[in-house]
Protein backbone atom coordinates (compact mmCIF):
# COMPACT_ATOMS: atom_id res chain seq x y z
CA UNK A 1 29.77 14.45 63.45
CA UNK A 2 29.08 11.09 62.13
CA UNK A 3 26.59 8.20 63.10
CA UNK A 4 27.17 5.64 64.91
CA UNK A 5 25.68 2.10 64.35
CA UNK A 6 25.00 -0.41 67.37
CA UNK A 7 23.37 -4.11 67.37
CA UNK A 8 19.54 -4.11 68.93
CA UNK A 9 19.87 -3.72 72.14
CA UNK A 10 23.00 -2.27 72.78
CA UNK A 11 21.07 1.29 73.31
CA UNK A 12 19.28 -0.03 76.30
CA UNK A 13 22.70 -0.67 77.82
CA UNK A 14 24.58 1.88 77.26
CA UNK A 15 21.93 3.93 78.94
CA UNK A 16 22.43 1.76 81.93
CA UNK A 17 25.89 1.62 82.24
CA UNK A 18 26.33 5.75 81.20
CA UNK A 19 23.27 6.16 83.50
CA UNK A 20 21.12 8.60 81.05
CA UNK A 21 17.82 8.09 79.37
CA UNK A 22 17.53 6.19 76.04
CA UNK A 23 17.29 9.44 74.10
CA UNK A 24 19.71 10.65 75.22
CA UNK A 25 22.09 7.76 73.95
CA UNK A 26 20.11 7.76 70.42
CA UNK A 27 20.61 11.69 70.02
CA UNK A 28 24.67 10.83 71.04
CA UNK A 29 24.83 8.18 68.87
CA UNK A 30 23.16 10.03 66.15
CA UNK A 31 25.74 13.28 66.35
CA UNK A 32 23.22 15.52 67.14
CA UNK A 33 24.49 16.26 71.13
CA UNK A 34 28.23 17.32 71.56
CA UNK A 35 28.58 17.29 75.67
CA UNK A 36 30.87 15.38 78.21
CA UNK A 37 28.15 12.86 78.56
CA UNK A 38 27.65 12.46 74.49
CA UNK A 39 31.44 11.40 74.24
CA UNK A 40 31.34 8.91 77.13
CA UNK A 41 28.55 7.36 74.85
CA UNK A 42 29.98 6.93 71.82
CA UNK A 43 32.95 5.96 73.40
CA UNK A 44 31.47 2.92 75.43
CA UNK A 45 29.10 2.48 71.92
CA UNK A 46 32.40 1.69 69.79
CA UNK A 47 34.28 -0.36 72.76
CA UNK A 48 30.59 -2.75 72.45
CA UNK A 49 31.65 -3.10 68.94
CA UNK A 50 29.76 0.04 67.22
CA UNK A 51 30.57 0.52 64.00
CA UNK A 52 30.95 4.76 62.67
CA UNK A 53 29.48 5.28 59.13
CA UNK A 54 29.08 8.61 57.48
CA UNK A 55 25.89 10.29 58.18
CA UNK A 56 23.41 9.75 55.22
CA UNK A 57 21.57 12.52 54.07
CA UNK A 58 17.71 12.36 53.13
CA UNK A 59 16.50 13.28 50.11
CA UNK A 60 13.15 13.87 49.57
């Protein structure tokens, strides 16, 4: 699943308006979570004007 980038301080409301912890909207926004609540998420993150980029991979 791919990442999804938000502007600072978007995380801190979609928490509040989905109504789930702060992690939990980073691990949804990262791809890591697939649930009911994960979707609504990214859903609401895109509607604020997210932006969905491929995930980058590290290399160390």
């Amino acid at each position: 699943m791919n990442e999804i980038l938000v502007r600072y301080g978007d995380v801190t409301k979609l928490s509040k308006m989905c109504g789930c912890t702060i992690q939990s909207v980073r691990l949804a926004l990262k791809g890591y979570v697939e649930s009911d609540l994960a979707t609504k998420v990214r859903k609401e993150a895109i509607s604020l004007g997210g932006v969905e980029i491929k995930r980058r991979r590290r290399v160390i």
